[in-house]
Protein backbone atom coordinates (compact mmCIF):
# COMPACT_ATOMS: atom_id res chain seq x y z
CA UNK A 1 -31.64 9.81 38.57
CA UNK A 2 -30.11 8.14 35.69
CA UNK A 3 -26.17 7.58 35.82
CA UNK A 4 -24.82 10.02 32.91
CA UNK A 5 -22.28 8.44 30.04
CA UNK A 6 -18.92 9.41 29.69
CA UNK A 7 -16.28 7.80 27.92
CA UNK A 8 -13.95 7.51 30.66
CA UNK A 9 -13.57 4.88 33.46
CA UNK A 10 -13.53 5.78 37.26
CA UNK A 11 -9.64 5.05 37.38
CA UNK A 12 -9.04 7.54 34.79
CA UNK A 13 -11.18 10.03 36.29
CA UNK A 14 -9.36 10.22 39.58
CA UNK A 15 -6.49 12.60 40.04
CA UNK A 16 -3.13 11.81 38.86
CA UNK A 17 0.23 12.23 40.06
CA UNK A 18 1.53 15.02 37.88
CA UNK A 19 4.54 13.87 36.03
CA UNK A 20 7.67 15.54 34.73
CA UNK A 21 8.60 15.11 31.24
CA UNK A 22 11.97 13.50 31.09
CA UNK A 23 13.72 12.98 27.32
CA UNK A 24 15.35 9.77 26.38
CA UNK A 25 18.11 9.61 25.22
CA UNK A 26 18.55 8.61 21.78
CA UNK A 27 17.56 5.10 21.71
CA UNK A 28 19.28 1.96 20.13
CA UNK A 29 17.34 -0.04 17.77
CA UNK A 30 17.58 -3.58 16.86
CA UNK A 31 15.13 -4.45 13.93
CA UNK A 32 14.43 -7.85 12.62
CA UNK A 33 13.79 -8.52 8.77
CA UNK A 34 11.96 -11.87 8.06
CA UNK A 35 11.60 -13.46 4.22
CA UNK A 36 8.51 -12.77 3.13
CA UNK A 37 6.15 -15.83 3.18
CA UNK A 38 3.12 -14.37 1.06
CA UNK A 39 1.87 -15.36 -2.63
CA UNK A 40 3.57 -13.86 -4.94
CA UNK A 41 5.87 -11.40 -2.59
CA UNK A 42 9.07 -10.27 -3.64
CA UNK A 43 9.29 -6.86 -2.01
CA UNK A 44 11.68 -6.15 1.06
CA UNK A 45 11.28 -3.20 3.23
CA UNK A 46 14.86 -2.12 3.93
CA UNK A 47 17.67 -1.97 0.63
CA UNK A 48 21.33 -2.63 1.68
CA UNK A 49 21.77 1.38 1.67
CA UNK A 50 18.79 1.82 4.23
CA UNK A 51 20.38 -1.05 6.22
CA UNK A 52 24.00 0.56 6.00
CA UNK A 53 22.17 3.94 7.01
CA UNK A 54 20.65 2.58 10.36
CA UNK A 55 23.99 0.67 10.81
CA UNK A 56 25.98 3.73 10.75
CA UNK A 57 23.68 4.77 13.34
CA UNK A 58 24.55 2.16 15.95
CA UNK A 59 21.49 0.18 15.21
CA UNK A 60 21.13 -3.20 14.64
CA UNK A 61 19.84 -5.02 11.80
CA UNK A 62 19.11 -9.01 11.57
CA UNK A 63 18.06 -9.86 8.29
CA UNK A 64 16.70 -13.23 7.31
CA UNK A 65 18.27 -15.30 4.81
CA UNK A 66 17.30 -15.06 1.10
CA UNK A 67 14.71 -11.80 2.85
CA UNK A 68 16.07 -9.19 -0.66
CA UNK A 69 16.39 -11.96 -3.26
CA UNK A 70 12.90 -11.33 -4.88
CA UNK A 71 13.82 -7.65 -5.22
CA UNK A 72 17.25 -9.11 -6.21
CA UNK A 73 19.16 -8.09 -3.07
CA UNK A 74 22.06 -10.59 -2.02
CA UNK A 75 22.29 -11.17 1.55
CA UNK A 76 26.39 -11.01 0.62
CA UNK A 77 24.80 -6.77 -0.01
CA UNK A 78 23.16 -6.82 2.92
CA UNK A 79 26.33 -8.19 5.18
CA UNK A 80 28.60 -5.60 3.72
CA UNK A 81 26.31 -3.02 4.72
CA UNK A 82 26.20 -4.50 8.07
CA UNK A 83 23.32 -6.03 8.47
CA UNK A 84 23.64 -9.62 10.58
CA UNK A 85 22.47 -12.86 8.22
CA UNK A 86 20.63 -15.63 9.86
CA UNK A 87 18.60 -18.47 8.34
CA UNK A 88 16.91 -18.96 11.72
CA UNK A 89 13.19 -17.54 11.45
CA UNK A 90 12.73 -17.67 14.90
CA UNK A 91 16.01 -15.65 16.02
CA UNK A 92 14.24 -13.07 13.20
CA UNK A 93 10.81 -12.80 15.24
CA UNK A 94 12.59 -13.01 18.32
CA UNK A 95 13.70 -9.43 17.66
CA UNK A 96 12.29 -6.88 19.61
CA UNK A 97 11.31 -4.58 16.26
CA UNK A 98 10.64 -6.78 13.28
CA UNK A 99 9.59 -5.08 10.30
CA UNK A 100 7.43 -6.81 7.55
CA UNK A 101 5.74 -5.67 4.09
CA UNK A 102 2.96 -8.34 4.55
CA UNK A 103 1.08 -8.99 7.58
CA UNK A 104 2.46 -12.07 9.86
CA UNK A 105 0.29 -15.04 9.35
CA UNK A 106 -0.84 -16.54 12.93
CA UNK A 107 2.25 -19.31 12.73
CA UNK A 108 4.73 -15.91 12.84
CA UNK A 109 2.45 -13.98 15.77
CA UNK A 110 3.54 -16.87 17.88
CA UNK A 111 7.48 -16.62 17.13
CA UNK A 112 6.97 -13.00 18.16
CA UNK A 113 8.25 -12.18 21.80
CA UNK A 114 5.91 -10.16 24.24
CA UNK A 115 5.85 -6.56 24.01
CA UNK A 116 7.40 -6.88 20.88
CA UNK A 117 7.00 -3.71 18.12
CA UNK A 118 5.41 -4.70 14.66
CA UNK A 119 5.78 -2.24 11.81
CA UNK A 120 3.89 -3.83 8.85
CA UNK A 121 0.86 -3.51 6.30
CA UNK A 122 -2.35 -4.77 8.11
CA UNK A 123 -4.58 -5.23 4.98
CA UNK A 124 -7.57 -4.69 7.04
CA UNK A 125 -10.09 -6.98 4.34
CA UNK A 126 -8.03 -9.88 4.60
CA UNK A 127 -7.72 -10.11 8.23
CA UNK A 128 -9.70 -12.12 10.75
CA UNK A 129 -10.63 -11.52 13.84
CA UNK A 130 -8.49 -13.79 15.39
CA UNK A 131 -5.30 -12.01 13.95
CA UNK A 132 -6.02 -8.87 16.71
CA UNK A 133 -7.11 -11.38 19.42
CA UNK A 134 -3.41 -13.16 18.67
CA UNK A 135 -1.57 -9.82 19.02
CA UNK A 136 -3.34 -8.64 22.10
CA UNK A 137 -2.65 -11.56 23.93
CA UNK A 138 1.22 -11.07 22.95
CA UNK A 139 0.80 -6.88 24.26
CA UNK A 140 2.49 -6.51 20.79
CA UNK A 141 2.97 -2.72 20.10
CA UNK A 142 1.57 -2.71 16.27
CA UNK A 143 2.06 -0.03 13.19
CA UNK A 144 0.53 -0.08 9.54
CA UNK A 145 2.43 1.87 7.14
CA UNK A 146 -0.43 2.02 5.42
CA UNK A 147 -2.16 4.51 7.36
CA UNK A 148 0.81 6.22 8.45
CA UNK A 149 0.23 10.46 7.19
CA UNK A 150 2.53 12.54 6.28
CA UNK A 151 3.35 16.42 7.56
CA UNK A 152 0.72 17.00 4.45
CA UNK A 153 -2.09 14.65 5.92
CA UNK A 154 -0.79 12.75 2.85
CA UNK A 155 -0.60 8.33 3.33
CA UNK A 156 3.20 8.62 1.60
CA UNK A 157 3.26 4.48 1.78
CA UNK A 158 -0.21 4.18 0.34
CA UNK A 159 0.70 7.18 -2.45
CA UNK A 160 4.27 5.47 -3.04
CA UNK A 161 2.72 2.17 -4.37
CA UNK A 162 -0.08 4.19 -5.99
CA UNK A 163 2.42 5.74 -8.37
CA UNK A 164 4.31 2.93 -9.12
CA UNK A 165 0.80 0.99 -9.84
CA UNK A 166 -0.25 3.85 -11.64
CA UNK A 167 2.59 4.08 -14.18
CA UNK A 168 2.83 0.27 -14.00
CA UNK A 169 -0.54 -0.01 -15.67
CA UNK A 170 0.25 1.72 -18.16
CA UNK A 171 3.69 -0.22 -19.07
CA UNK A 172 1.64 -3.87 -18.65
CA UNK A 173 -1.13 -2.21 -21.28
CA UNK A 174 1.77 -1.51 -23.59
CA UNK A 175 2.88 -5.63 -23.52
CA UNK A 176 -0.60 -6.76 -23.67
CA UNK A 177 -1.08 -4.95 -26.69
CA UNK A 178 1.66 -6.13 -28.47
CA UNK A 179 1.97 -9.42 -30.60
CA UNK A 180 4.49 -11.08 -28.80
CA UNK A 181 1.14 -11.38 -25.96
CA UNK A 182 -0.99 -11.96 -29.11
CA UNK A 183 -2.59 -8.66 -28.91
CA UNK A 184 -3.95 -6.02 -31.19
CA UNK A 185 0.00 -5.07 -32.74
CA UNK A 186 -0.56 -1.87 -31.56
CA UNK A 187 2.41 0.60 -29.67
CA UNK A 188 1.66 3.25 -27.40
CA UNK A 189 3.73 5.60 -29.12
CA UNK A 190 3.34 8.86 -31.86
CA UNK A 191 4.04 7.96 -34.28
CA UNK A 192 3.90 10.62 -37.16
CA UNK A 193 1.07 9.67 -39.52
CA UNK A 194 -0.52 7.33 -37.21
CA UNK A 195 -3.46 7.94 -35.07
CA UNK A 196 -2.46 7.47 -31.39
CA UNK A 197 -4.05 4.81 -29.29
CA UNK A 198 -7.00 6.07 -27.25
CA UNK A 199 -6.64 5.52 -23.15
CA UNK A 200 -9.28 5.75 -21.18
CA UNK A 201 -8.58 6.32 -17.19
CA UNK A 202 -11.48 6.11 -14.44
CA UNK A 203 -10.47 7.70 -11.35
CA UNK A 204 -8.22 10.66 -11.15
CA UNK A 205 -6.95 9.94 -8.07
CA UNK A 206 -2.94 9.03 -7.73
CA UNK A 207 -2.76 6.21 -9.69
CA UNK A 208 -5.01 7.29 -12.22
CA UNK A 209 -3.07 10.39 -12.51
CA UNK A 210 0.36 8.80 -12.99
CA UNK A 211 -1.57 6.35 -15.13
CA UNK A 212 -2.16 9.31 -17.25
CA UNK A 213 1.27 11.00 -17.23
CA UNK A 214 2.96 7.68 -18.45
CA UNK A 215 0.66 7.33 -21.46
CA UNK A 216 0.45 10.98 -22.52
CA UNK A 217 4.21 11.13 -22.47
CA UNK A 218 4.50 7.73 -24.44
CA UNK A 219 2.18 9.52 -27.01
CA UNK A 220 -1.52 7.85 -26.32
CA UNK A 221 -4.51 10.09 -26.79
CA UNK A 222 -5.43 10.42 -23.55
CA UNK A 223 -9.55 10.52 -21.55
CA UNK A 224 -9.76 10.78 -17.59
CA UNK A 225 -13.54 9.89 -15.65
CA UNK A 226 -14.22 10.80 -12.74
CA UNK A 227 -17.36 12.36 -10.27
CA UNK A 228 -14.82 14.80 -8.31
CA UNK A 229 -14.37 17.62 -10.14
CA UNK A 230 -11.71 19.35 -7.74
CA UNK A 231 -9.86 15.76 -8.75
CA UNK A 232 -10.35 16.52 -12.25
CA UNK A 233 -9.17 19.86 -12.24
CA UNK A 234 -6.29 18.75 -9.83
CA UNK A 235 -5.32 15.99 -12.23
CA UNK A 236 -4.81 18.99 -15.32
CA UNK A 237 -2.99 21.35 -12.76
CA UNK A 238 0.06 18.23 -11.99
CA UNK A 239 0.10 17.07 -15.65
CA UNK A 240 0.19 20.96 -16.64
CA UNK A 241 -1.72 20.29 -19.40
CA UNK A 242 -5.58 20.56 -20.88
CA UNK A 243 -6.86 16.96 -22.16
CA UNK A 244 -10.48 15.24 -21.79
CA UNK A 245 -11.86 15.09 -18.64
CA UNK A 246 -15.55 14.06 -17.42
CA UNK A 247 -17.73 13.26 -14.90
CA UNK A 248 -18.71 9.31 -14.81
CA UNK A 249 -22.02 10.20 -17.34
CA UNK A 250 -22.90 6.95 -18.82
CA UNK A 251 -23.48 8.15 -21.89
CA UNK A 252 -19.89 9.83 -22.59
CA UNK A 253 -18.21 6.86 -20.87
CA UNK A 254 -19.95 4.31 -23.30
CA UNK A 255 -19.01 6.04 -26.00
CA UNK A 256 -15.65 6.07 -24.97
CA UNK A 257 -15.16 2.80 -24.08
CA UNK A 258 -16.61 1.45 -27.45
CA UNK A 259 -13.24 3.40 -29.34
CA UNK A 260 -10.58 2.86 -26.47
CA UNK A 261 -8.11 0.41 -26.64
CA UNK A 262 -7.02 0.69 -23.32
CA UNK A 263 -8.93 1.65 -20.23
CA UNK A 264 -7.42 1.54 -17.09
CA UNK A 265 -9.75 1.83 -13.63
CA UNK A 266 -9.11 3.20 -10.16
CA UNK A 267 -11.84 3.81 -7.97
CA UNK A 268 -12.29 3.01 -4.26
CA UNK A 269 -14.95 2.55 -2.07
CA UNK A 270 -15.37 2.31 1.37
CA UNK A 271 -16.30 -1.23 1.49
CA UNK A 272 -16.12 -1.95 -2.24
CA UNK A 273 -14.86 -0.46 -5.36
CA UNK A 274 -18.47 0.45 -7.56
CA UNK A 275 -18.75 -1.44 -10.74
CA UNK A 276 -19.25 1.58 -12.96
CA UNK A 277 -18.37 -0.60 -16.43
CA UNK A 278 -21.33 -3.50 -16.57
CA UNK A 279 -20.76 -6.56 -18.73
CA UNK A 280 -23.32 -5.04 -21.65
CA UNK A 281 -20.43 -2.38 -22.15
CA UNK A 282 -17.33 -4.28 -21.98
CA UNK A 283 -19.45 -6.60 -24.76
CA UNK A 284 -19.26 -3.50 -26.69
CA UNK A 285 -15.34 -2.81 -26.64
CA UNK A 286 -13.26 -3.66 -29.47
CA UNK A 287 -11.67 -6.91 -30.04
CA UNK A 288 -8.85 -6.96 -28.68
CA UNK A 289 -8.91 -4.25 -26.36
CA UNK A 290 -7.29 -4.43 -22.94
CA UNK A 291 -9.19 -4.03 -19.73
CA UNK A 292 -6.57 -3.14 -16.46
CA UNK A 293 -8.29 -2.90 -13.22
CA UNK A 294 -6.02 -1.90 -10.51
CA UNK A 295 -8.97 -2.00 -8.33
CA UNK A 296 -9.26 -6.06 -7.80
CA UNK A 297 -8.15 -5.76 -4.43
CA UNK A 298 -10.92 -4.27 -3.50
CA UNK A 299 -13.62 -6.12 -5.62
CA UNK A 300 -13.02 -4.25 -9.03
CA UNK A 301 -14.57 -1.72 -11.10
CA UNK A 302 -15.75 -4.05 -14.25
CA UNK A 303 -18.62 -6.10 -13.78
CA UNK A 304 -16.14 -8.93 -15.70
CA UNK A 305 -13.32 -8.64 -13.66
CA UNK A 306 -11.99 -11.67 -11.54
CA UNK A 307 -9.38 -11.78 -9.37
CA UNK A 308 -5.90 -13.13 -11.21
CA UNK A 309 -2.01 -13.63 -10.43
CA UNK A 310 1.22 -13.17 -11.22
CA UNK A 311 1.82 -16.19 -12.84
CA UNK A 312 -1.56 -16.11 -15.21
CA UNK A 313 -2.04 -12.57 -15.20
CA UNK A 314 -4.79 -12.20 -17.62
CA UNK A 315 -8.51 -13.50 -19.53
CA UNK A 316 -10.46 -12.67 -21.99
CA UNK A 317 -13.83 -12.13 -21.86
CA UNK A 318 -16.27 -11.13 -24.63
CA UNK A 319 -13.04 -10.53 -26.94
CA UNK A 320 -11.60 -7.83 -24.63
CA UNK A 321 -8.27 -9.02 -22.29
CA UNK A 322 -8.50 -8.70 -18.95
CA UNK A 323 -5.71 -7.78 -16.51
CA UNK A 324 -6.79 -8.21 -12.74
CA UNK A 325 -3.58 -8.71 -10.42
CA UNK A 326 -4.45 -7.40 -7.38
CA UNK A 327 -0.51 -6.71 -6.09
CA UNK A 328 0.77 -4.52 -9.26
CA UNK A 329 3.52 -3.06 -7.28
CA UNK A 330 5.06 -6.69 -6.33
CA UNK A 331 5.57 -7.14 -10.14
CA UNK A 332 8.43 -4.64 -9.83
CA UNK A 333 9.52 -5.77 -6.71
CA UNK A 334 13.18 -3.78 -6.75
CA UNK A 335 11.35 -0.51 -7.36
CA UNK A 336 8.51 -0.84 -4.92
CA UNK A 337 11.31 -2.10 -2.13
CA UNK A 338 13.17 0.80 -2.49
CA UNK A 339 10.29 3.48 -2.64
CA UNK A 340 8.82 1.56 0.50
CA UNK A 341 12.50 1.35 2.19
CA UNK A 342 12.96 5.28 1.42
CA UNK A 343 9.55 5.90 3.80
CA UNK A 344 10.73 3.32 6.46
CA UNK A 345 14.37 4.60 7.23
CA UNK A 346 13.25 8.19 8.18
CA UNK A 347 10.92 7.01 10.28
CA UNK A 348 13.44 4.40 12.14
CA UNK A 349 15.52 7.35 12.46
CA UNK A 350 13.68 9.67 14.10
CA UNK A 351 12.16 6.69 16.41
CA UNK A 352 15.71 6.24 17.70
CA UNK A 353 16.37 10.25 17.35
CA UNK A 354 13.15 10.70 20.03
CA UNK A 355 14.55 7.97 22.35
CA UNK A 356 12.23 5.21 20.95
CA UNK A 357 8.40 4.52 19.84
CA UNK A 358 6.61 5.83 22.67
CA UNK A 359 8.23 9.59 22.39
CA UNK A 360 7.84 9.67 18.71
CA UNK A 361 4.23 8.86 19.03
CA UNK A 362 3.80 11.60 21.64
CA UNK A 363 4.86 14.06 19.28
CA UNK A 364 4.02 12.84 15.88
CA UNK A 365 0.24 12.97 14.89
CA UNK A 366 0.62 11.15 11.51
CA UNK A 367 2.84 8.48 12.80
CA UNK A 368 0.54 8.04 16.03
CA UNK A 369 -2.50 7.85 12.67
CA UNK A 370 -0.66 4.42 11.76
CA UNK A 371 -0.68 2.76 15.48
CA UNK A 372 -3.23 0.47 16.01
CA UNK A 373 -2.11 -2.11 19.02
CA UNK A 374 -0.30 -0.56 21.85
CA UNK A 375 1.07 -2.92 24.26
CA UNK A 376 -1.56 -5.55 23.08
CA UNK A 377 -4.50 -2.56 23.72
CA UNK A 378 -6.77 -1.95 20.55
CA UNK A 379 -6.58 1.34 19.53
CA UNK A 380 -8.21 1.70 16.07
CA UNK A 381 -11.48 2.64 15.88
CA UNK A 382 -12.01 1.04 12.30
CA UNK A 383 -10.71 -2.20 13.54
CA UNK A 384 -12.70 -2.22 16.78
CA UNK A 385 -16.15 -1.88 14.90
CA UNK A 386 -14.92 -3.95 12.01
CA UNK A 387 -14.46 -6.92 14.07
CA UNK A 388 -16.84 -6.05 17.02
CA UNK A 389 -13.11 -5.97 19.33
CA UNK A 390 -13.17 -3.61 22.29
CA UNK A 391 -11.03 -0.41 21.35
CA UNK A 392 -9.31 2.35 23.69
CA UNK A 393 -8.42 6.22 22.60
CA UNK A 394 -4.79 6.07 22.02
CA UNK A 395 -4.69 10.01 23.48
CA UNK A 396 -5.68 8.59 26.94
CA UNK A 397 -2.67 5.82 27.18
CA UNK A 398 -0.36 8.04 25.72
CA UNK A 399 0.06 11.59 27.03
């Protein structure tokens, strides 16, 4: 007789001790804020206010030296709202909560104590395999924000930089379309007697749909693609207002894209963002015209598109400009801090409030959504297959 499968191991099916739930008191946090290292990052999670916040509290901050400057933060801001200054990385990682907008490279896994808590992005296509193998071997506790949810079954980090990406696009089309960037001279605004500039947006997901509210309400003449028709309709319902909208039919989109001046894309995939413009159509854009797609990070949505920075931003190909910065939101580095530190410091709160990360976890369904290492156990699925790692059920080491 065959032995039947289950997905539990003989330990855990013996009986257990039953248990009394106790509550912890409210616990006493000390979180450690390292500079970020990464290309190009200038964001910080925690603004002086959040610090003085968790301070008033009777948490503990220790903050890096120089950790705000590239959302121009002074650490003299952050020691008058009580956070402690240290140009010591290692004291930093030493902490037993350190909280990071990147992911730490390998180098910073090893300044991390055992058992330590990481709250962090994990920017699951850029990671290697020995990244999780690292952490385990430390039992580090691990969180990304990015796939923290909401009450709403919303990802309010994810949405946060989508918005500010969103609108951003549309303020970066606005430069590159002016002569001071040698561009086509033309503004985004209405004026009277002048045709307005035609936008086209494809995706009508969040940052397609603040892409849209910024240029409708700088005057632009305004055309929205997508396949999702309950996006569609959602995207008129928030802007509270009828304009274009269409499903991806090649035939409307070429014609489109041939008098845009602007077109703006924002489509994921699971593995890869479809190319849904080829190379014959952006040959057929005007001179001149500028091509952002905010979808680089995840391979991009032109056929054209290759993957630029900061620094050189942009190139033109077949007369049209292309725009393919994969981390819009660090370009406004102050704003994206302080929408990022506004999701943190609840969060911090209520972990202390519960009596620390395990009770919150117990009880919170979208923050438990964001854990992925607990006490060096792998507990995403996505991350298990993705990397061929063994992976446990997070609802059978936490009850």
């Amino acid at each position: 007789m065959s032995k039947a499968l289950t997905p539990f191991t003989k330990q855990q099916l013996l009986p257990q001790e039953e248990t009394l739930e106790i509550f912890s008191r409210k616990g006493e946090l000390f979180i450690g804020i390292p500079k970020e290292t990464a290309f190009q990052e200038k964001r910080v999670c925690l603004t002086p206010d959040a610090v003085s916040a968790l301070v008033n509290n009777g948490h503990r901050v220790l903050m890096e030296s120089g950790a705000g400057i590239g959302a121009h933060f002074s650490d003299k801001e952050y020691s008058e709202a009580g956070a402690e200054i240290t140009k010591d990385t290692a004291k930093v990682y030493g902490c037993p909560m350190i909280l990071k907008v990147e992911p730490p490279t390998l180098d910073q896994i090893n300044l991390i104590n055992p058992q330590t808590i990481l709250i962090s992005a994990v920017q699951l296509k850029t990671q290697t395999k020995k990244y999780f193998e690292t952490l385990a071997t430390k039992r580090i506790t691990a969180l990304a924000f990015e796939f923290i949810r909401d009450e709403t079954g919303a990802y309010p980090a994810v949405r946060s930089l989508s918005e500010i990406a969103g609108t951003a696009s549309v303020l970066i089309a606005s430069e590159l379309l002016s002569n001071v960037n040698n561009g086509n001279g033309l503004m985004f605004g209405n004026v009277c007697g002048v045709p307005p500039i035609e936008v086209v947006i494809i995706g009508a997901g969040t940052v397609g749909e603040f892409a849209a509210r910024s240029a409708i309400g700088l005057g632009a003449n305004v055309k929205v693609f997508d396949n999702s028709i309950t996006k569609l309709r959602r995207i008129q319902v928030n802007l509270g207002k009828t304009f274009y909208t269409s499903t991806l039919q090649p035939k409307n989109l070429s014609k489109a894209l041939k008098r845009c001046d602007v077109v703006i894309a924002a489509v994921r995939g699971k593995n890869r963002s479809p190319i849904i413009v080829t190379e014959p159509m952006v040959a057929n854009m005007k001179n001149g015209s500028v091509v952002i797609d905010v979808s680089i990070d995840m391979g991009g949505c032109f056929e054209t598109s290759e993957v630029t920075s900061h620094k050189t931003p942009t190139f033109t190909k077949h007369g049209v400009i292309h725009y393919c910065v994969p981390n819009i939101p660090a370009r406004y580095s102050r704003t994206a801090s302080i929408s990022i530190s506004n999701i943190f410091t609840p969060y911090l709160l209520k972990i202390a409030e519960d009596g620390g990360l395990e009770n919150s976890l117990r009880f919170d369904k979208g923050l438990k959504n964001g854990l992925y290492f607990y006490h060096g156990i792998l507990t995403s699925k996505p991350v298990g297959e993705w990397f061929d790692l063994k992976h446990s059920d997070i609802n059978l080491l936490i009850f």
